[in-house]
PDB file of N, CA and C in Angstrom:
ATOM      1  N   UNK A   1      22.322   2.991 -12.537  1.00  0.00           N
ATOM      2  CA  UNK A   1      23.124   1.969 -11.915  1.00  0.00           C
ATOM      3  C   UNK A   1      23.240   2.204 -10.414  1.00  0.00           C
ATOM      4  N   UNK A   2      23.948   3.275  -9.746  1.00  0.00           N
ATOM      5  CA  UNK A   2      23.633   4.005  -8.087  1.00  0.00           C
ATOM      6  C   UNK A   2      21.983   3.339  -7.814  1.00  0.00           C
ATOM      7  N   UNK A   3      21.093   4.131  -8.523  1.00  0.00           N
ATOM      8  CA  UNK A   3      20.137   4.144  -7.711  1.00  0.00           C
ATOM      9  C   UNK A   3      19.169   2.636  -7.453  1.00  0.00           C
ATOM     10  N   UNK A   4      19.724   1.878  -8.822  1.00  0.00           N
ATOM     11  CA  UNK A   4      19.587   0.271  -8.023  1.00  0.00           C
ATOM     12  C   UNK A   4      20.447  -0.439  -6.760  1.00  0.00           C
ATOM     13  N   UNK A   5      21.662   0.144  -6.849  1.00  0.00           N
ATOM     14  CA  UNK A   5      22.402  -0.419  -5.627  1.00  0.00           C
ATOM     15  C   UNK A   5      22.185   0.466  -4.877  1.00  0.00           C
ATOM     16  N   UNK A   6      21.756   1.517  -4.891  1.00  0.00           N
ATOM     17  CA  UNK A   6      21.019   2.233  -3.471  1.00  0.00           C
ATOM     18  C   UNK A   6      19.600   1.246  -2.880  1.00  0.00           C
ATOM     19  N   UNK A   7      18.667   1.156  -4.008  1.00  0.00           N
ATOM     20  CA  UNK A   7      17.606   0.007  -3.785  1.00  0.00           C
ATOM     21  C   UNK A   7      17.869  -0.921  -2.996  1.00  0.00           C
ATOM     22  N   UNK A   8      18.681  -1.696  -3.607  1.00  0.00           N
ATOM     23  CA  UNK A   8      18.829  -3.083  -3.326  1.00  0.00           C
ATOM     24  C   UNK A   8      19.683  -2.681  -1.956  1.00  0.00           C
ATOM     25  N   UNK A   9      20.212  -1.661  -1.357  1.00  0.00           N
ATOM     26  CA  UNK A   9      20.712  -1.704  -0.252  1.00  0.00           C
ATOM     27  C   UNK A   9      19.824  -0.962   1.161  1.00  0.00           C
ATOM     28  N   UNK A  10      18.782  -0.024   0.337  1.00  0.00           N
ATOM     29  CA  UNK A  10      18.198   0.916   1.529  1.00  0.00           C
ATOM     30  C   UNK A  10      16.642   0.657   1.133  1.00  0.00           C
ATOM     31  N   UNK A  11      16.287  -0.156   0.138  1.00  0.00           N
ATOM     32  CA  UNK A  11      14.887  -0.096  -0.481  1.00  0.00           C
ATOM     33  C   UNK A  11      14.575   1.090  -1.507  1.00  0.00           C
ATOM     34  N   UNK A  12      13.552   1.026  -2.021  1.00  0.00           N
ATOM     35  CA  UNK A  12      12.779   2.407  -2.571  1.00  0.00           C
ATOM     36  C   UNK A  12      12.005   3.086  -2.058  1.00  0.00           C
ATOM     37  N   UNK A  13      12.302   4.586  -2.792  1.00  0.00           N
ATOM     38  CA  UNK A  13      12.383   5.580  -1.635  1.00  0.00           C
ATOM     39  C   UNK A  13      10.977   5.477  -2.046  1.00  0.00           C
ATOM     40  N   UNK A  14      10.236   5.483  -2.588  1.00  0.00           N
ATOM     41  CA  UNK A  14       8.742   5.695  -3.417  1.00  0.00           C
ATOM     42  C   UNK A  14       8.387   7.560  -3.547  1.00  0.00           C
ATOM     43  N   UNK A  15       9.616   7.752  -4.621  1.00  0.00           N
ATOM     44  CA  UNK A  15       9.397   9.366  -4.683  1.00  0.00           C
ATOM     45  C   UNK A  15       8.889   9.546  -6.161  1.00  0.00           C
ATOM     46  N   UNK A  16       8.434   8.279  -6.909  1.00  0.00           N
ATOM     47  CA  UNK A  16       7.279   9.170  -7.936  1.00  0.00           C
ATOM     48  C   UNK A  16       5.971   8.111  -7.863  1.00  0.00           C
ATOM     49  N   UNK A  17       5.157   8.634  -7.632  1.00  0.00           N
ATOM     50  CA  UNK A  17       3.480   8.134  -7.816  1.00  0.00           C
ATOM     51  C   UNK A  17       2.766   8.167  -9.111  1.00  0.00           C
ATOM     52  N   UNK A  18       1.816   7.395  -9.432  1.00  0.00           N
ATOM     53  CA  UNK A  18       0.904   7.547 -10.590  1.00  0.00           C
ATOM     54  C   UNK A  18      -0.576   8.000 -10.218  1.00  0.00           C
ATOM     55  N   UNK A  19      -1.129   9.072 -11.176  1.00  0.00           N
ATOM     56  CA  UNK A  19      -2.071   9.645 -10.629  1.00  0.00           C
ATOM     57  C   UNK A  19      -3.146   9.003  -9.700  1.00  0.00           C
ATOM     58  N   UNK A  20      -3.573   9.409  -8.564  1.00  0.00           N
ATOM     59  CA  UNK A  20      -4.705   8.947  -8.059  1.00  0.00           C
ATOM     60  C   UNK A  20      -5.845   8.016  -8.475  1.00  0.00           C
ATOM     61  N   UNK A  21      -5.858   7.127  -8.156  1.00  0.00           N
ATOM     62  CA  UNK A  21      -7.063   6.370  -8.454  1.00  0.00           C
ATOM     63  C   UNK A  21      -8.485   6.177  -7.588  1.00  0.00           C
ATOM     64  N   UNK A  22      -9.197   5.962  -8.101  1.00  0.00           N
ATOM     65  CA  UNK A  22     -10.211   5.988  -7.257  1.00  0.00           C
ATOM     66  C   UNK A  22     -11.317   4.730  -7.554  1.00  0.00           C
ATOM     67  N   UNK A  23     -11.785   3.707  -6.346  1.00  0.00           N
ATOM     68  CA  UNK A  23     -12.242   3.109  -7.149  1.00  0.00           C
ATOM     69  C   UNK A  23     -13.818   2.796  -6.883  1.00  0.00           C
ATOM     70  N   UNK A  24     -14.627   2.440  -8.249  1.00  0.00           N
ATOM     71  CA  UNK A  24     -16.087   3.056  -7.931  1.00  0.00           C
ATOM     72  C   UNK A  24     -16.667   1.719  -7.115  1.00  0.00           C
ATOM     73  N   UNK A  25     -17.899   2.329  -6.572  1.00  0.00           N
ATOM     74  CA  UNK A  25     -18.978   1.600  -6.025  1.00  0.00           C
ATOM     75  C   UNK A  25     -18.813   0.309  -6.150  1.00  0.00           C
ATOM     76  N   UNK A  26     -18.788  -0.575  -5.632  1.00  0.00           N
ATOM     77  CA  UNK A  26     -19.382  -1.968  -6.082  1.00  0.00           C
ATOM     78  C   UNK A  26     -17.953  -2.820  -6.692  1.00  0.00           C
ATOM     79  N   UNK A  27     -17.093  -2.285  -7.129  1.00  0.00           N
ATOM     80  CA  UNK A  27     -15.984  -2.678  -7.902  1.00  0.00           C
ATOM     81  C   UNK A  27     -15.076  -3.271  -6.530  1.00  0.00           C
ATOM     82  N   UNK A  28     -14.222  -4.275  -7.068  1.00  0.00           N
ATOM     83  CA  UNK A  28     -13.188  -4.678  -6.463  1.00  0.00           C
ATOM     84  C   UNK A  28     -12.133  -3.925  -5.676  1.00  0.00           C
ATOM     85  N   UNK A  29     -12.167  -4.027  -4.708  1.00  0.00           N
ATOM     86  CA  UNK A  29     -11.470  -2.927  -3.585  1.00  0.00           C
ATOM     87  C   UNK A  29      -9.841  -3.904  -3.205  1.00  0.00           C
ATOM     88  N   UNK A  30      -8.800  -3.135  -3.820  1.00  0.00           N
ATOM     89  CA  UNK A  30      -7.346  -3.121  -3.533  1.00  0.00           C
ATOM     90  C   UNK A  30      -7.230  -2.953  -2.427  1.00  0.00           C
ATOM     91  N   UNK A  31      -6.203  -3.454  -1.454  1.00  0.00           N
ATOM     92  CA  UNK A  31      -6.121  -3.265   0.103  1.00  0.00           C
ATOM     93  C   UNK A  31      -5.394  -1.577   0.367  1.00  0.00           C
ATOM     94  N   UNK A  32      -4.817  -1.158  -0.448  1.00  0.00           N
ATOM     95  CA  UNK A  32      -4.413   0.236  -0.461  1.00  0.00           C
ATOM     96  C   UNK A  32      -5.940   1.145  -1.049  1.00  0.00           C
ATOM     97  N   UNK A  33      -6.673   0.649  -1.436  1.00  0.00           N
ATOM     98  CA  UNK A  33      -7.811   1.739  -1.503  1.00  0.00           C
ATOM     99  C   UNK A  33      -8.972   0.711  -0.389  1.00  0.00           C
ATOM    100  N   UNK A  34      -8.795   0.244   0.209  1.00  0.00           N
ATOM    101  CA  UNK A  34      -9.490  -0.397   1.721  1.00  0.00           C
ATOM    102  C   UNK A  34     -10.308   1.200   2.167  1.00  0.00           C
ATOM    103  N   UNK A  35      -9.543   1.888   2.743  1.00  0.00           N
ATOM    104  CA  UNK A  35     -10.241   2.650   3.399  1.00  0.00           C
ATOM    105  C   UNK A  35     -10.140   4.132   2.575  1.00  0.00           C
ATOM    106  N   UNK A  36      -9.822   4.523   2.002  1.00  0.00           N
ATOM    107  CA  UNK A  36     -10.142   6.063   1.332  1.00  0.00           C
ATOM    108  C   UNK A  36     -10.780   5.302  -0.449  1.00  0.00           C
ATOM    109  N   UNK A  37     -10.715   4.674  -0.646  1.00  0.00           N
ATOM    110  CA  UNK A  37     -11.245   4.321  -1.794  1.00  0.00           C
ATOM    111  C   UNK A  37     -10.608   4.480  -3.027  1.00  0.00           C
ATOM    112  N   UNK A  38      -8.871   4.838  -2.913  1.00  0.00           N
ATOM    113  CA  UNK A  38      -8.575   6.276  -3.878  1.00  0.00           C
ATOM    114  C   UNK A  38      -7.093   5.563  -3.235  1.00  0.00           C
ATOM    115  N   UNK A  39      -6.156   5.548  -4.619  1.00  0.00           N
ATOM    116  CA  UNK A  39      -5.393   4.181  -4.470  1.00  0.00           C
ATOM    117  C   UNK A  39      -4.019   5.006  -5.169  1.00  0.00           C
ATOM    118  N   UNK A  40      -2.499   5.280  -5.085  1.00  0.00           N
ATOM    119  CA  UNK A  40      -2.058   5.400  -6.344  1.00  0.00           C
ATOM    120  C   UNK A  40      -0.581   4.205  -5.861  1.00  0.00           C
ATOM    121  N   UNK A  41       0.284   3.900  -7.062  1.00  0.00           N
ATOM    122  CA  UNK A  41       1.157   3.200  -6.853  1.00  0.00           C
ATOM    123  C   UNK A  41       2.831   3.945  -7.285  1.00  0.00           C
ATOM    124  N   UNK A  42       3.518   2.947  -6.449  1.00  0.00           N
ATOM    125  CA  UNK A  42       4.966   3.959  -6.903  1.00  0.00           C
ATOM    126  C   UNK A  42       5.410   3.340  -8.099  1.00  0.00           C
ATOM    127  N   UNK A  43       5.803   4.934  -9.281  1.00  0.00           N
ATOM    128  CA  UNK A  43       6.703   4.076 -10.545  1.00  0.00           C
ATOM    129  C   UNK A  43       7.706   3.082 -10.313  1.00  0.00           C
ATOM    130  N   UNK A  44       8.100   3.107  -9.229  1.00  0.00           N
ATOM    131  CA  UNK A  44       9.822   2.151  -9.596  1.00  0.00           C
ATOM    132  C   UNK A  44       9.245   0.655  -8.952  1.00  0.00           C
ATOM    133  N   UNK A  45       8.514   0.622  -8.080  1.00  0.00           N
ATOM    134  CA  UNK A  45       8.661  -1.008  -7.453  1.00  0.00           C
ATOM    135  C   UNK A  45       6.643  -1.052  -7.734  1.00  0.00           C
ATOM    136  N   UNK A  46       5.924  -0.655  -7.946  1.00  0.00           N
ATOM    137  CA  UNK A  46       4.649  -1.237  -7.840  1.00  0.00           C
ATOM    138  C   UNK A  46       4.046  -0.973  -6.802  1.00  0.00           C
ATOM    139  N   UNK A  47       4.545  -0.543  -5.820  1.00  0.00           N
ATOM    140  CA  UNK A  47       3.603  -0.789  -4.473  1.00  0.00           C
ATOM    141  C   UNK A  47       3.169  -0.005  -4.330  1.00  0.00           C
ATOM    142  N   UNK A  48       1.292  -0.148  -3.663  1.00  0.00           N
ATOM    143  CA  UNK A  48       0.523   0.514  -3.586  1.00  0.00           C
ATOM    144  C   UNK A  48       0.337   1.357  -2.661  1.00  0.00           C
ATOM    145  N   UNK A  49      -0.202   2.903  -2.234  1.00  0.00           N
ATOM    146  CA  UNK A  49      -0.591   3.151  -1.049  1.00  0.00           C
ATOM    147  C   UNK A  49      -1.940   4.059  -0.953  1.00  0.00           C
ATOM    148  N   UNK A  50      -2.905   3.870  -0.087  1.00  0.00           N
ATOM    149  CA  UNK A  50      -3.879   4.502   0.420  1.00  0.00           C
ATOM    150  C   UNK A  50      -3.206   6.024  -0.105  1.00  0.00           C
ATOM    151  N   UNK A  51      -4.995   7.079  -0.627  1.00  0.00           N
ATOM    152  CA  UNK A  51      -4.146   8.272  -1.059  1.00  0.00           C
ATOM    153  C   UNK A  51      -5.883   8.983  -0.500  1.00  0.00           C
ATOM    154  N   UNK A  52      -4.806  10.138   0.538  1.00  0.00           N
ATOM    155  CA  UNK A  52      -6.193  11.018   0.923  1.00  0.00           C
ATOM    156  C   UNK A  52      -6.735  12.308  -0.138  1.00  0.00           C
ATOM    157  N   UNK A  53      -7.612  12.382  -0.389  1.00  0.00           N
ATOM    158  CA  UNK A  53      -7.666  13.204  -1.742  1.00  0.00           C
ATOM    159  C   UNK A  53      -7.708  15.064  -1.636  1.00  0.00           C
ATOM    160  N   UNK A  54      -8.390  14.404   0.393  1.00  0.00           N
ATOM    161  CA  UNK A  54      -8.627  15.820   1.026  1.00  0.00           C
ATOM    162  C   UNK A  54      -7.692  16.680   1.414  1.00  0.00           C
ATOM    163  N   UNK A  55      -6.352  16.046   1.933  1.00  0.00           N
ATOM    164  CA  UNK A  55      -5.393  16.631   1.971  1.00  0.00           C
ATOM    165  C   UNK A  55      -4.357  16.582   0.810  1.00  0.00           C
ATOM    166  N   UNK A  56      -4.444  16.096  -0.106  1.00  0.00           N
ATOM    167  CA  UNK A  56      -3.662  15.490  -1.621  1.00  0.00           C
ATOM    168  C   UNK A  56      -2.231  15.261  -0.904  1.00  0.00           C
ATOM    169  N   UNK A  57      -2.684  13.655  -0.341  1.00  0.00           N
ATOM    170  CA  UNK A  57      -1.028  13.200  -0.321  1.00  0.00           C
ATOM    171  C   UNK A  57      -1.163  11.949   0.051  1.00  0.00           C
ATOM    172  N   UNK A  58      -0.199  11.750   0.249  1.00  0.00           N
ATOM    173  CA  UNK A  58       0.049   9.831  -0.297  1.00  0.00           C
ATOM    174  C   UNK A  58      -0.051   9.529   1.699  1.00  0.00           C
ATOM    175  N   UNK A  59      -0.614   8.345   1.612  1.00  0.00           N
ATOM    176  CA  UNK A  59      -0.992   7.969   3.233  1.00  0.00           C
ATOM    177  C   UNK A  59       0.696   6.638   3.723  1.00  0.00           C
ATOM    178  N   UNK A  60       1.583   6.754   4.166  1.00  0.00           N
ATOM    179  CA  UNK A  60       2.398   6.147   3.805  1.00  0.00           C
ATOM    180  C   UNK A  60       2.773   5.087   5.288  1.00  0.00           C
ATOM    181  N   UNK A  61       1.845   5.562   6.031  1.00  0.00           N
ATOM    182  CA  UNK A  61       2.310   5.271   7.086  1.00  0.00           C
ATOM    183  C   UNK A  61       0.894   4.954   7.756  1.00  0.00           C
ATOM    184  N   UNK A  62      -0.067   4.160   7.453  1.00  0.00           N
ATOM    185  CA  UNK A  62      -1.726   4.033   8.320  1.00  0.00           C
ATOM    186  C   UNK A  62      -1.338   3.961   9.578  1.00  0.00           C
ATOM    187  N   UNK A  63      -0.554   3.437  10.403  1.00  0.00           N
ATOM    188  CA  UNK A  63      -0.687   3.323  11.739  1.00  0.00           C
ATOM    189  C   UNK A  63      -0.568   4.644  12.691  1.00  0.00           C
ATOM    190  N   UNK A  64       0.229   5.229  12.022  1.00  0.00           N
ATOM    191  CA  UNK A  64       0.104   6.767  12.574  1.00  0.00           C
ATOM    192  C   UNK A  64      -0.947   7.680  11.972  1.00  0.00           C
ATOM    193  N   UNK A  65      -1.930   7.066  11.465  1.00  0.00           N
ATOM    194  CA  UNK A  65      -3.096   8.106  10.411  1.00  0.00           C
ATOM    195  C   UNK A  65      -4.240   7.128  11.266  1.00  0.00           C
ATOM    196  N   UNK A  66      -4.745   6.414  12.308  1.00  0.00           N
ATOM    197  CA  UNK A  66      -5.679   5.749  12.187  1.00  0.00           C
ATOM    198  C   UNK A  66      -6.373   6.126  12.738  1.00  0.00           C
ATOM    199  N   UNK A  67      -6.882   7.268  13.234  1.00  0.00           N
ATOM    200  CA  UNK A  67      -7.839   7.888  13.471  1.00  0.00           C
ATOM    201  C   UNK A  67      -8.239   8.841  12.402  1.00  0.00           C
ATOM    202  N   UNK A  68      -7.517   9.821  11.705  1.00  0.00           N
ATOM    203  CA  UNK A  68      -7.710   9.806  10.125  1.00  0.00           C
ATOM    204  C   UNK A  68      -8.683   9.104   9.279  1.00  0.00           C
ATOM    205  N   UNK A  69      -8.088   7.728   9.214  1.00  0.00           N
ATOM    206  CA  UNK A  69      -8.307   6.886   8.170  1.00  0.00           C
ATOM    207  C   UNK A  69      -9.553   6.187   8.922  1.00  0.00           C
ATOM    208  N   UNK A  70     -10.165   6.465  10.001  1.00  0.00           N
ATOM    209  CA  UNK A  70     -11.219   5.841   9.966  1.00  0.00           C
ATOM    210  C   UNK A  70     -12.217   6.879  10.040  1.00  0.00           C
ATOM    211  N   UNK A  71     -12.305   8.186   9.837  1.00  0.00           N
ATOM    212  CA  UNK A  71     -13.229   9.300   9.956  1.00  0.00           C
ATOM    213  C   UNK A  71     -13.010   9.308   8.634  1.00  0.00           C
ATOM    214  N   UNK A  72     -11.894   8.743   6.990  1.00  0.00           N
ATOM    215  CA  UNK A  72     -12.271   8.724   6.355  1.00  0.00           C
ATOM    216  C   UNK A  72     -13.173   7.561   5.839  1.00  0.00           C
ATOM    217  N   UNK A  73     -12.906   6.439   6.294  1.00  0.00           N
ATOM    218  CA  UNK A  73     -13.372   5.341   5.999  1.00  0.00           C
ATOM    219  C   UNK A  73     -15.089   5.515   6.446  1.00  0.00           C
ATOM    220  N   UNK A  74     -15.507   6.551   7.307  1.00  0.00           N
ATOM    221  CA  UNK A  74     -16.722   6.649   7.671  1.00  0.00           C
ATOM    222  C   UNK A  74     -17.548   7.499   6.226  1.00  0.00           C
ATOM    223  N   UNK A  75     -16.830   8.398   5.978  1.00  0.00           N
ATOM    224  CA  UNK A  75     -17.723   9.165   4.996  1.00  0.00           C
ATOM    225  C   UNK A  75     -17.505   8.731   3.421  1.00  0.00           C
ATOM    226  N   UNK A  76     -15.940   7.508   3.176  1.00  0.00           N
ATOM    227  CA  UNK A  76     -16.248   6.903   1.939  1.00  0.00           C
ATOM    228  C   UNK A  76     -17.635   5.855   1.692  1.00  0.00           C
ATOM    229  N   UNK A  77     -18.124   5.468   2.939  1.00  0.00           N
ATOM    230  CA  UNK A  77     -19.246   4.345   3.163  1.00  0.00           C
ATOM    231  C   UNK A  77     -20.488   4.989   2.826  1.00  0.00           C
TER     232      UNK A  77
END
């Protein structure tokens, strides 16, 4: 009960993930696996985020990773 009216007042925090995804060749590309290829989403609300596999952690923030994310986006290609 708290932690929906925490939600509904501060958002979700997105503190549990579902394992890594990754998605193959040729297949339909999610805008959270856009550039690492490798996708997971948060249990409580759905939303997706870019996941680096090299450092194992959730990318939560691309605009501060975008030099990152495009030296990965070079060697997922």
């Amino acid at each position: 009960m708290i932690e929906k009216l925490y939600e509904a007042l501060f958002g979700c925090r997105h503190a549990r993930y579902t394992f890594p995804v990754t998605i193959r060749k040729g297949g339909r590309r999610l805008p959270a696996a856009a550039l690492t290829g490798t996708y997971v989403a948060c249990l409580d609300c759905g939303r997706e985020f870019p996941y680096d596999w090299r450092e194992m952690k959730v990318i939560t923030s691309p605009d501060s990773h975008r030099e990152h994310l495009a030296e990965l986006a070079k060697h997922a290609a």
